[in-house]
PDB file of N, CA and C in Angstrom:
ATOM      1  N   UNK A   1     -30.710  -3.191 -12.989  1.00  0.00           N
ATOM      2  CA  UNK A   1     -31.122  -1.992 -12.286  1.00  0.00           C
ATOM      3  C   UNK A   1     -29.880  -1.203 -11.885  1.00  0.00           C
ATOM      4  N   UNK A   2     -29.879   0.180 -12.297  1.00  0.00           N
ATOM      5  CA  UNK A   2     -28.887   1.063 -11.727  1.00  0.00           C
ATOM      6  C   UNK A   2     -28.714   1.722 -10.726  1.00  0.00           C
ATOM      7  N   UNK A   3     -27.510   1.596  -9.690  1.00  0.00           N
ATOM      8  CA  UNK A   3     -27.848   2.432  -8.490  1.00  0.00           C
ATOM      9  C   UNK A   3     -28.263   4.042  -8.698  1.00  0.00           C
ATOM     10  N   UNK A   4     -28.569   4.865  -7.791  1.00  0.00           N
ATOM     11  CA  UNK A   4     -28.714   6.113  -7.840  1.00  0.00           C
ATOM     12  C   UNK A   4     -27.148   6.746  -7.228  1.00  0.00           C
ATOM     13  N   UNK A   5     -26.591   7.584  -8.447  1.00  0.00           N
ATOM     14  CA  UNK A   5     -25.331   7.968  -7.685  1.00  0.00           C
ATOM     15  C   UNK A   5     -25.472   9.199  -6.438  1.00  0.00           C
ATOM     16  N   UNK A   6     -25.056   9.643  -5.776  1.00  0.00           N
ATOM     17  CA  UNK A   6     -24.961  10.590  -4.618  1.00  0.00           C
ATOM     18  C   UNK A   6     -23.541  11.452  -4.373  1.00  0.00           C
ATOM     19  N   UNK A   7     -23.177  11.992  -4.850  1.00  0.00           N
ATOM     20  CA  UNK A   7     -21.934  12.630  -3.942  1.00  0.00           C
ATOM     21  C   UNK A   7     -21.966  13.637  -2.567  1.00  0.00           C
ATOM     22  N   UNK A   8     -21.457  13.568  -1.844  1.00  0.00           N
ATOM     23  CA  UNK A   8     -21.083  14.053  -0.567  1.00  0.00           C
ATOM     24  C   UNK A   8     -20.763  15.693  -0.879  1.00  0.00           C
ATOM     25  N   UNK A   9     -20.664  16.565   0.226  1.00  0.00           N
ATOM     26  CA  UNK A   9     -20.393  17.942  -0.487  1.00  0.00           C
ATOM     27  C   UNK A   9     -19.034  17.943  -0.468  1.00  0.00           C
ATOM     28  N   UNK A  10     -18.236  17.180   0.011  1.00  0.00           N
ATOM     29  CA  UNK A  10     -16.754  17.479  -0.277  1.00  0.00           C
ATOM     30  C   UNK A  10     -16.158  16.813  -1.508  1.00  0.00           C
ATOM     31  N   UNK A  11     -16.938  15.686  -1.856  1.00  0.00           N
ATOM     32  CA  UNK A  11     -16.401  15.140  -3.522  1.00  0.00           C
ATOM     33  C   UNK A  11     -17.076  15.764  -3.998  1.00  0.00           C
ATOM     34  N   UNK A  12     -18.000  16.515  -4.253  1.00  0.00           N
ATOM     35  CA  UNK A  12     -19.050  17.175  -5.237  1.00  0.00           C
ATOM     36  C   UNK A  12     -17.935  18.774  -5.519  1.00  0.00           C
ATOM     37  N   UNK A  13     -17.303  19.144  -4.528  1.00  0.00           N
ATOM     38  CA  UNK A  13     -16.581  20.366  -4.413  1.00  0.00           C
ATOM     39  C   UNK A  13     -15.861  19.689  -5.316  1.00  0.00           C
ATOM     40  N   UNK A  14     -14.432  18.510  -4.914  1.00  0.00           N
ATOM     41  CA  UNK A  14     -13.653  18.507  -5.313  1.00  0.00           C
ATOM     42  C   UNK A  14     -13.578  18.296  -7.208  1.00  0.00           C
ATOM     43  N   UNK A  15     -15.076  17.426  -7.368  1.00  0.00           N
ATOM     44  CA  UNK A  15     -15.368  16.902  -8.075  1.00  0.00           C
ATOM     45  C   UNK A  15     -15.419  18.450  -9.444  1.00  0.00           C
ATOM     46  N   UNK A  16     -16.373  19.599  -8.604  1.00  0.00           N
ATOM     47  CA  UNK A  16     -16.173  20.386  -9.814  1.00  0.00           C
ATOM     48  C   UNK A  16     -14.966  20.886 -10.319  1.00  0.00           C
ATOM     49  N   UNK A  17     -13.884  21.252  -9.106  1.00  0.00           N
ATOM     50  CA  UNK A  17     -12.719  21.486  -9.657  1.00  0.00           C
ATOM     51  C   UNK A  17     -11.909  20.749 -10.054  1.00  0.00           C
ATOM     52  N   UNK A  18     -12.353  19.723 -10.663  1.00  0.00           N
ATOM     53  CA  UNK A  18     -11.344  19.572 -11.285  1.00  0.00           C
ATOM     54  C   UNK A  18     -11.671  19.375 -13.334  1.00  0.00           C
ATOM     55  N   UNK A  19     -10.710  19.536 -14.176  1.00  0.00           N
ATOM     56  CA  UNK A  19     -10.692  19.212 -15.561  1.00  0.00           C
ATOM     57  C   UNK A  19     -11.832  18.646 -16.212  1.00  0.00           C
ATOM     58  N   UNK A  20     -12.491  18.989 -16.482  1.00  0.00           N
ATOM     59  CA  UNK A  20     -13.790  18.679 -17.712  1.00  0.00           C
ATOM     60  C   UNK A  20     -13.215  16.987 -18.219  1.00  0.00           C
ATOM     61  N   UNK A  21     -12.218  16.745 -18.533  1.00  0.00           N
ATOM     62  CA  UNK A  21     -11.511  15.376 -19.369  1.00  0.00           C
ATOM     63  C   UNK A  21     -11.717  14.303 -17.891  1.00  0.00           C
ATOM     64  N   UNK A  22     -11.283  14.515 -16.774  1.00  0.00           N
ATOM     65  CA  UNK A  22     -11.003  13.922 -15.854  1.00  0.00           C
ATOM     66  C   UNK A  22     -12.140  13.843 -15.327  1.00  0.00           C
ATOM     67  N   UNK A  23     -13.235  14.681 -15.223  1.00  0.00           N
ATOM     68  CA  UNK A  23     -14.535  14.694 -15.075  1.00  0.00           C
ATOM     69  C   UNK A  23     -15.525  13.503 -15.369  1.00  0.00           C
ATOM     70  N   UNK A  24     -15.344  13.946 -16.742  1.00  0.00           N
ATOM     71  CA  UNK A  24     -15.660  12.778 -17.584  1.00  0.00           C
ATOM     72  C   UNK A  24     -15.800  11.296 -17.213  1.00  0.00           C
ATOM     73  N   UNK A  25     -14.205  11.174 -17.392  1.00  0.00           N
ATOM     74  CA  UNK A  25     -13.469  10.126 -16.865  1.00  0.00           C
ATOM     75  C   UNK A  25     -14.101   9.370 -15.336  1.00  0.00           C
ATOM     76  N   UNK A  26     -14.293  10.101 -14.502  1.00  0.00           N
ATOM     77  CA  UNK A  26     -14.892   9.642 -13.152  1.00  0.00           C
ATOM     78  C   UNK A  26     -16.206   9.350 -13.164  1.00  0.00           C
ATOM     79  N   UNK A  27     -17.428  10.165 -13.945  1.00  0.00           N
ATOM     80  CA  UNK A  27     -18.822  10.000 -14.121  1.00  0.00           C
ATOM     81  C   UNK A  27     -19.133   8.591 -14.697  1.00  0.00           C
ATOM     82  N   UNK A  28     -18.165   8.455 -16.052  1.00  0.00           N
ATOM     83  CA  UNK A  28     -18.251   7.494 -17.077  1.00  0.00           C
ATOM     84  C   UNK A  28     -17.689   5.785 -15.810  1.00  0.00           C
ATOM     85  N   UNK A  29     -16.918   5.975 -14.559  1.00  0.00           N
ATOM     86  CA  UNK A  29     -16.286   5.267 -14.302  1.00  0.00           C
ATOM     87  C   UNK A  29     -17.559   4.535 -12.472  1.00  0.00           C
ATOM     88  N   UNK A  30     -18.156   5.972 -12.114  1.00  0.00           N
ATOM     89  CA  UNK A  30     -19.482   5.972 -11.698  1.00  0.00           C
ATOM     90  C   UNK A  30     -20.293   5.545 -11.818  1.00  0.00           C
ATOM     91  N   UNK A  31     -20.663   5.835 -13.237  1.00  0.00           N
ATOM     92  CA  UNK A  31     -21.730   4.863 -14.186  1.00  0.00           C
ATOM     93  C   UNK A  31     -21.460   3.044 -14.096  1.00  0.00           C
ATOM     94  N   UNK A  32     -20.307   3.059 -14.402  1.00  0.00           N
ATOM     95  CA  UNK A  32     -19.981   1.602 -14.302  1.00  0.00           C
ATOM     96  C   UNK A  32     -20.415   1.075 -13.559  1.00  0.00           C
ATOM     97  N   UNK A  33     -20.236   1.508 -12.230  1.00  0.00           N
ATOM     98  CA  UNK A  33     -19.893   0.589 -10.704  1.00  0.00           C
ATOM     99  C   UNK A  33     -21.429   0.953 -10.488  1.00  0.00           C
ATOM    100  N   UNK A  34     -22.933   1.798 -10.853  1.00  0.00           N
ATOM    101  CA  UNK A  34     -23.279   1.724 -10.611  1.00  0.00           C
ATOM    102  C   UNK A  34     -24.272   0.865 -11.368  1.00  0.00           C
ATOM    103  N   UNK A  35     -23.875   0.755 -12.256  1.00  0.00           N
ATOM    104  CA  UNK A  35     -24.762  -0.303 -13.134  1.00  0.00           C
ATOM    105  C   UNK A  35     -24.779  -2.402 -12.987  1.00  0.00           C
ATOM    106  N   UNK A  36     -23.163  -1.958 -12.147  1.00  0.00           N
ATOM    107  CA  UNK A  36     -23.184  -3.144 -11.445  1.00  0.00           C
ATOM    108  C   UNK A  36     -22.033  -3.466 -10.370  1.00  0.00           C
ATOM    109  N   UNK A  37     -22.431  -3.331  -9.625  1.00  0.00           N
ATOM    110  CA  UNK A  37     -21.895  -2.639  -7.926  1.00  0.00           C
ATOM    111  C   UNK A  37     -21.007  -3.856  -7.082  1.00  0.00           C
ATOM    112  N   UNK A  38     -21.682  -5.029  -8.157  1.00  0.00           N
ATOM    113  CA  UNK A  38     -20.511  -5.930  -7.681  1.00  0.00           C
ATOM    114  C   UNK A  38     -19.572  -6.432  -8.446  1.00  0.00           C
ATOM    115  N   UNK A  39     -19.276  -5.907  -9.670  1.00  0.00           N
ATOM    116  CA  UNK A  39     -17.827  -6.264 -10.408  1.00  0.00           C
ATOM    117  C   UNK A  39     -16.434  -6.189  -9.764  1.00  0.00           C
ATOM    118  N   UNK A  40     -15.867  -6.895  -9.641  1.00  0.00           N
ATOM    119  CA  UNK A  40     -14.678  -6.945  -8.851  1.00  0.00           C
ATOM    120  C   UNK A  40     -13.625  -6.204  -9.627  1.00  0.00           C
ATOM    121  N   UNK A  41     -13.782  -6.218 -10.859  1.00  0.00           N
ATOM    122  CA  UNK A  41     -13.020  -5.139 -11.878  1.00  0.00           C
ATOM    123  C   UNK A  41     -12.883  -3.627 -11.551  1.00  0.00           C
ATOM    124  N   UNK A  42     -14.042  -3.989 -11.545  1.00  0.00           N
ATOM    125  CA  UNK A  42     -14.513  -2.013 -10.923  1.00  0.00           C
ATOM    126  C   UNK A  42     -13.652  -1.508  -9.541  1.00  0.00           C
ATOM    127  N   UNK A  43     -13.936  -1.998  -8.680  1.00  0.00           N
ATOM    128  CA  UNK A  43     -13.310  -2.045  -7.182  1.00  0.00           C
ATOM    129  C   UNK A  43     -12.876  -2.587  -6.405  1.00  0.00           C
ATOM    130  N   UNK A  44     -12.311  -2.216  -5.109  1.00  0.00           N
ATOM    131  CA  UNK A  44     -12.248  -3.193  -4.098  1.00  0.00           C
ATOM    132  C   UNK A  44     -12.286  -2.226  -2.908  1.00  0.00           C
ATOM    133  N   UNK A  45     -12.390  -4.001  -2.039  1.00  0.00           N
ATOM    134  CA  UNK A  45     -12.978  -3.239  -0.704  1.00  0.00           C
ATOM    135  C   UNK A  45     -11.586  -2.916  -0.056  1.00  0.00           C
ATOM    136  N   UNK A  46     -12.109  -1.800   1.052  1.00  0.00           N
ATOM    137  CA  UNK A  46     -11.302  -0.964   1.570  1.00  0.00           C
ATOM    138  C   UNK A  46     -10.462  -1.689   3.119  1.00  0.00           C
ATOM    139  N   UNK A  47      -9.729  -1.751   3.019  1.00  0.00           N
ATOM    140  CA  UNK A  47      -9.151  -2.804   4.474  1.00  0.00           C
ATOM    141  C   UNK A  47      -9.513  -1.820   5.895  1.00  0.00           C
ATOM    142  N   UNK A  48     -10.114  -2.241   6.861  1.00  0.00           N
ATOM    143  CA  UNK A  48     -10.466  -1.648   7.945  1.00  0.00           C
ATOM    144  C   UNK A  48     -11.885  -0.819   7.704  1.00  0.00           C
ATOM    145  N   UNK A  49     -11.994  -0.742   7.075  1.00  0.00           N
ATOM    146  CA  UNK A  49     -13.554   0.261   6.597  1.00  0.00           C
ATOM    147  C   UNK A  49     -14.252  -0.176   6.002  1.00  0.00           C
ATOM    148  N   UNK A  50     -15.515   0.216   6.269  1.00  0.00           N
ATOM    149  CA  UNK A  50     -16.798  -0.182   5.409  1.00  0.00           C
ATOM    150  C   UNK A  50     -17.075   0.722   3.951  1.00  0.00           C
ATOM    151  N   UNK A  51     -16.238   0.651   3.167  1.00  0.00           N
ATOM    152  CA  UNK A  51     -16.168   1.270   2.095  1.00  0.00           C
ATOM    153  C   UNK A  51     -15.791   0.755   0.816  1.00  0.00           C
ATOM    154  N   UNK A  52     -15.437   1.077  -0.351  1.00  0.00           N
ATOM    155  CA  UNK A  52     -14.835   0.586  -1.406  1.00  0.00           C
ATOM    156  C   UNK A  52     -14.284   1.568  -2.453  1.00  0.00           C
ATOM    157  N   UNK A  53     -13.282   1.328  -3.226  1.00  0.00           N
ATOM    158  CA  UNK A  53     -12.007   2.198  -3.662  1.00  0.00           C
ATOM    159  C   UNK A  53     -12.120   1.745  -5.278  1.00  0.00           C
ATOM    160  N   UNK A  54     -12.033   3.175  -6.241  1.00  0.00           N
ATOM    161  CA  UNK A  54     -12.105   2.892  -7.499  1.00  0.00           C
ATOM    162  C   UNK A  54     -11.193   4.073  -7.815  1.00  0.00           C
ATOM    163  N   UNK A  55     -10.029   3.038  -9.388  1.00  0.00           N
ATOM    164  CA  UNK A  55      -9.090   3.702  -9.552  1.00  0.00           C
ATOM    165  C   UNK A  55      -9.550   4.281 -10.987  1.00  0.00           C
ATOM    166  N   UNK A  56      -9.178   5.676 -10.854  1.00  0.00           N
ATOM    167  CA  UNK A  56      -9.454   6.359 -12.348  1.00  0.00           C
ATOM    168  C   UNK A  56      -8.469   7.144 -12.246  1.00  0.00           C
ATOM    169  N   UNK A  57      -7.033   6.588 -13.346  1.00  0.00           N
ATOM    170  CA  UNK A  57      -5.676   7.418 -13.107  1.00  0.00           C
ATOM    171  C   UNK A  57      -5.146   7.507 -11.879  1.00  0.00           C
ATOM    172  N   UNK A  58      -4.817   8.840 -11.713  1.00  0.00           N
ATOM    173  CA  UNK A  58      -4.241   8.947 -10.277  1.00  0.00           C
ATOM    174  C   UNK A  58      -4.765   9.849  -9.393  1.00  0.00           C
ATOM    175  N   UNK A  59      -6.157   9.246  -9.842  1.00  0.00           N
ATOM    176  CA  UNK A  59      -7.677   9.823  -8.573  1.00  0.00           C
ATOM    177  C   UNK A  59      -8.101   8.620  -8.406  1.00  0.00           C
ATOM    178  N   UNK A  60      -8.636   8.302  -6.929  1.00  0.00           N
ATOM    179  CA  UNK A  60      -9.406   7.670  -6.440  1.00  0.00           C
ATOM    180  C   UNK A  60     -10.583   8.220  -5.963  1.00  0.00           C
ATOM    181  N   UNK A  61     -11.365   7.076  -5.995  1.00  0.00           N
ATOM    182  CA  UNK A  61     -13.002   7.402  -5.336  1.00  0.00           C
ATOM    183  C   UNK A  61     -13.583   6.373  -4.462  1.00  0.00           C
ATOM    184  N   UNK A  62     -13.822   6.749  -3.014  1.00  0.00           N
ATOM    185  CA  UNK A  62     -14.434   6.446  -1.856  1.00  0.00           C
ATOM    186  C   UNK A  62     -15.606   6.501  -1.988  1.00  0.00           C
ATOM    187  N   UNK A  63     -16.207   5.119  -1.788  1.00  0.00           N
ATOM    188  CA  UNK A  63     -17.550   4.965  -1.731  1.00  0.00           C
ATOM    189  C   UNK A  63     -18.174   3.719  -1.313  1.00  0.00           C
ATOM    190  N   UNK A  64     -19.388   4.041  -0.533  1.00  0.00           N
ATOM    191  CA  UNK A  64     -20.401   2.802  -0.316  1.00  0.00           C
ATOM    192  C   UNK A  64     -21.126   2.791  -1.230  1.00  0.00           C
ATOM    193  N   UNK A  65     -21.682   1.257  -1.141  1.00  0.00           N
ATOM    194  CA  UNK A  65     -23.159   0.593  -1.975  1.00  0.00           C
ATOM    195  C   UNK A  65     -24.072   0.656  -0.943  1.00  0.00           C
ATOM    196  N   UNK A  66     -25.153   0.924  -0.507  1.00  0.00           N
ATOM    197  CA  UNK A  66     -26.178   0.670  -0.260  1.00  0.00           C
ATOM    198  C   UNK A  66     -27.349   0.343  -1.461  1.00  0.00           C
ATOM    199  N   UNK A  67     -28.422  -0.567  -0.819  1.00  0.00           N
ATOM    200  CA  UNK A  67     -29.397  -1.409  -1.469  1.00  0.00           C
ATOM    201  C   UNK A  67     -29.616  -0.245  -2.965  1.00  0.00           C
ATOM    202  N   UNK A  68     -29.942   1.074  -2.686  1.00  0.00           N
ATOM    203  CA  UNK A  68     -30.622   1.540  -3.870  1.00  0.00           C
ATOM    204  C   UNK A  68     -29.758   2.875  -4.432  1.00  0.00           C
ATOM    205  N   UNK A  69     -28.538   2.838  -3.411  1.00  0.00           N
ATOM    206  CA  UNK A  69     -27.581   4.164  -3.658  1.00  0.00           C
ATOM    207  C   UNK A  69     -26.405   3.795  -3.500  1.00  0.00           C
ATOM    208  N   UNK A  70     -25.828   4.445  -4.420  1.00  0.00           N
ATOM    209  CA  UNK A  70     -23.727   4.622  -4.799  1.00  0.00           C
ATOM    210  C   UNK A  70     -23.444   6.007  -4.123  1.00  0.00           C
ATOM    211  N   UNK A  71     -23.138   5.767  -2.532  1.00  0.00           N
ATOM    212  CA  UNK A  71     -22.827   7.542  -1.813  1.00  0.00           C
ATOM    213  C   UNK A  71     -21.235   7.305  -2.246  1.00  0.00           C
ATOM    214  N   UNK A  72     -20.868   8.361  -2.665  1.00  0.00           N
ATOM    215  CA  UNK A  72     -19.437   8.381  -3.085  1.00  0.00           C
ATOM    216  C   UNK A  72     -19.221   9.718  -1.561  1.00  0.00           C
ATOM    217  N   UNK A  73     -18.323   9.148  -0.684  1.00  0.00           N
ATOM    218  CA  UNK A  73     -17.893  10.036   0.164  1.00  0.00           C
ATOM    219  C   UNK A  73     -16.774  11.118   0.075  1.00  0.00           C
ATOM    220  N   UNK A  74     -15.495  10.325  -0.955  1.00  0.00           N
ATOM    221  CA  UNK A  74     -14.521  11.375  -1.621  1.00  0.00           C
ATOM    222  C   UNK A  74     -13.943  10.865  -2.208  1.00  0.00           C
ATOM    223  N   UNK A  75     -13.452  12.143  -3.243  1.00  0.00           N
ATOM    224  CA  UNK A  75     -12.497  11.544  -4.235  1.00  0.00           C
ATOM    225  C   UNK A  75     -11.565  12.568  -4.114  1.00  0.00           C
ATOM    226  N   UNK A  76     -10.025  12.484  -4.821  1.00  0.00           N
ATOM    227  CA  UNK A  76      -8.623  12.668  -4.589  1.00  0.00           C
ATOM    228  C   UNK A  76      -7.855  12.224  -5.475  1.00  0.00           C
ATOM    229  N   UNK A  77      -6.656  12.591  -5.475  1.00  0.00           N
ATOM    230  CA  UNK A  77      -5.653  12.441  -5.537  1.00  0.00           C
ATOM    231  C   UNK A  77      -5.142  11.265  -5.422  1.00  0.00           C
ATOM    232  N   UNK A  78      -4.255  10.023  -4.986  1.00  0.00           N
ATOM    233  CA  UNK A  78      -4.079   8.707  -4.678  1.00  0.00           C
ATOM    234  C   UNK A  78      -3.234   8.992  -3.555  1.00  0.00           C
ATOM    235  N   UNK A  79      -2.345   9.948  -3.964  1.00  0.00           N
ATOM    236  CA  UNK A  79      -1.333  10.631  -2.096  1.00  0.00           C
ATOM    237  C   UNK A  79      -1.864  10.566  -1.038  1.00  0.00           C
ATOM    238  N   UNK A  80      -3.167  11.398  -1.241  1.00  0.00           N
ATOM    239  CA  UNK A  80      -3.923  12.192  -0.545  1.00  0.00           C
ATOM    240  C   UNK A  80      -5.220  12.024   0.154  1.00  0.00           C
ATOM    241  N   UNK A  81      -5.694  11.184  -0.635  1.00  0.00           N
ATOM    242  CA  UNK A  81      -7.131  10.600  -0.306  1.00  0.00           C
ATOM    243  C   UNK A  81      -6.961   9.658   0.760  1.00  0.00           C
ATOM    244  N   UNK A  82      -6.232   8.368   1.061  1.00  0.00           N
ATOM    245  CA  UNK A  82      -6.143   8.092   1.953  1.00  0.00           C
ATOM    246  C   UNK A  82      -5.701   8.111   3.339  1.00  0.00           C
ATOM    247  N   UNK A  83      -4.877   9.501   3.561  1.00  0.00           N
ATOM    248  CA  UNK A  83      -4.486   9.987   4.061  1.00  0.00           C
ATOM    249  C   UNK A  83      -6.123  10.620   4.800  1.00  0.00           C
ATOM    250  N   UNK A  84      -6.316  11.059   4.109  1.00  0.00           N
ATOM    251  CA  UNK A  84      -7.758  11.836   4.658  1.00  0.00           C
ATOM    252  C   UNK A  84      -8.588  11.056   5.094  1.00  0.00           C
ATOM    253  N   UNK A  85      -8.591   9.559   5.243  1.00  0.00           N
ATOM    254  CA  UNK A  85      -9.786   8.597   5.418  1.00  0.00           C
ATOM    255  C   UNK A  85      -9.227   8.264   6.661  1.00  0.00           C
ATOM    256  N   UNK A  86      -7.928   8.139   7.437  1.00  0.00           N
ATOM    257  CA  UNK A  86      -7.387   8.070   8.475  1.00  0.00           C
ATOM    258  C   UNK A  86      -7.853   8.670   9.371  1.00  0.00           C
ATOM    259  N   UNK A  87      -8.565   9.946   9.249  1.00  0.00           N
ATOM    260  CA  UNK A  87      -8.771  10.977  10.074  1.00  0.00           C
ATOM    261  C   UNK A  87     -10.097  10.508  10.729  1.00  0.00           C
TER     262      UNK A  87
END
């Protein structure tokens, strides 16, 4: 069973601007983790937070599992993104 993906309106923003290739790249990498949410390949969990971190290049993507949904809260840059989760 596949989760239902979700993005947030600030990864959904960031998400359109960026490159059609890199796009790709993140949906196809989405798909993964949601088809099986506990591969340790795919991710890991986030230290101090209830979250989990997936590397595609040098973007990351913030996100919970819940029972029937993949909410992706944001994605970034690798500089940058965690920087922003501090806040």
């Amino acid at each position: 069973m596949s989760l239902k993906i979700q993005l947030s309106a600030t990864a959904a923003k960031y998400f359109s601007s960026l490159d059609r290739n890199i796009q790709a790249r993140i949906r196809k990498k989405l798909e993964a983790i949601a088809a099986d949410p506990q591969a340790a390949r795919l991710s890991k969990p986030l230290v101090g937070v209830d979250s989990r971190t997936a590397r595609v290049g040098d973007y990351r993507i913030i996100f919970t599992i819940d029972p029937e949904v993949l909410f992706v809260a944001d994605i970034g840059p690798r500089g940058q993104i965690y920087r922003r989760l501090q806040r």
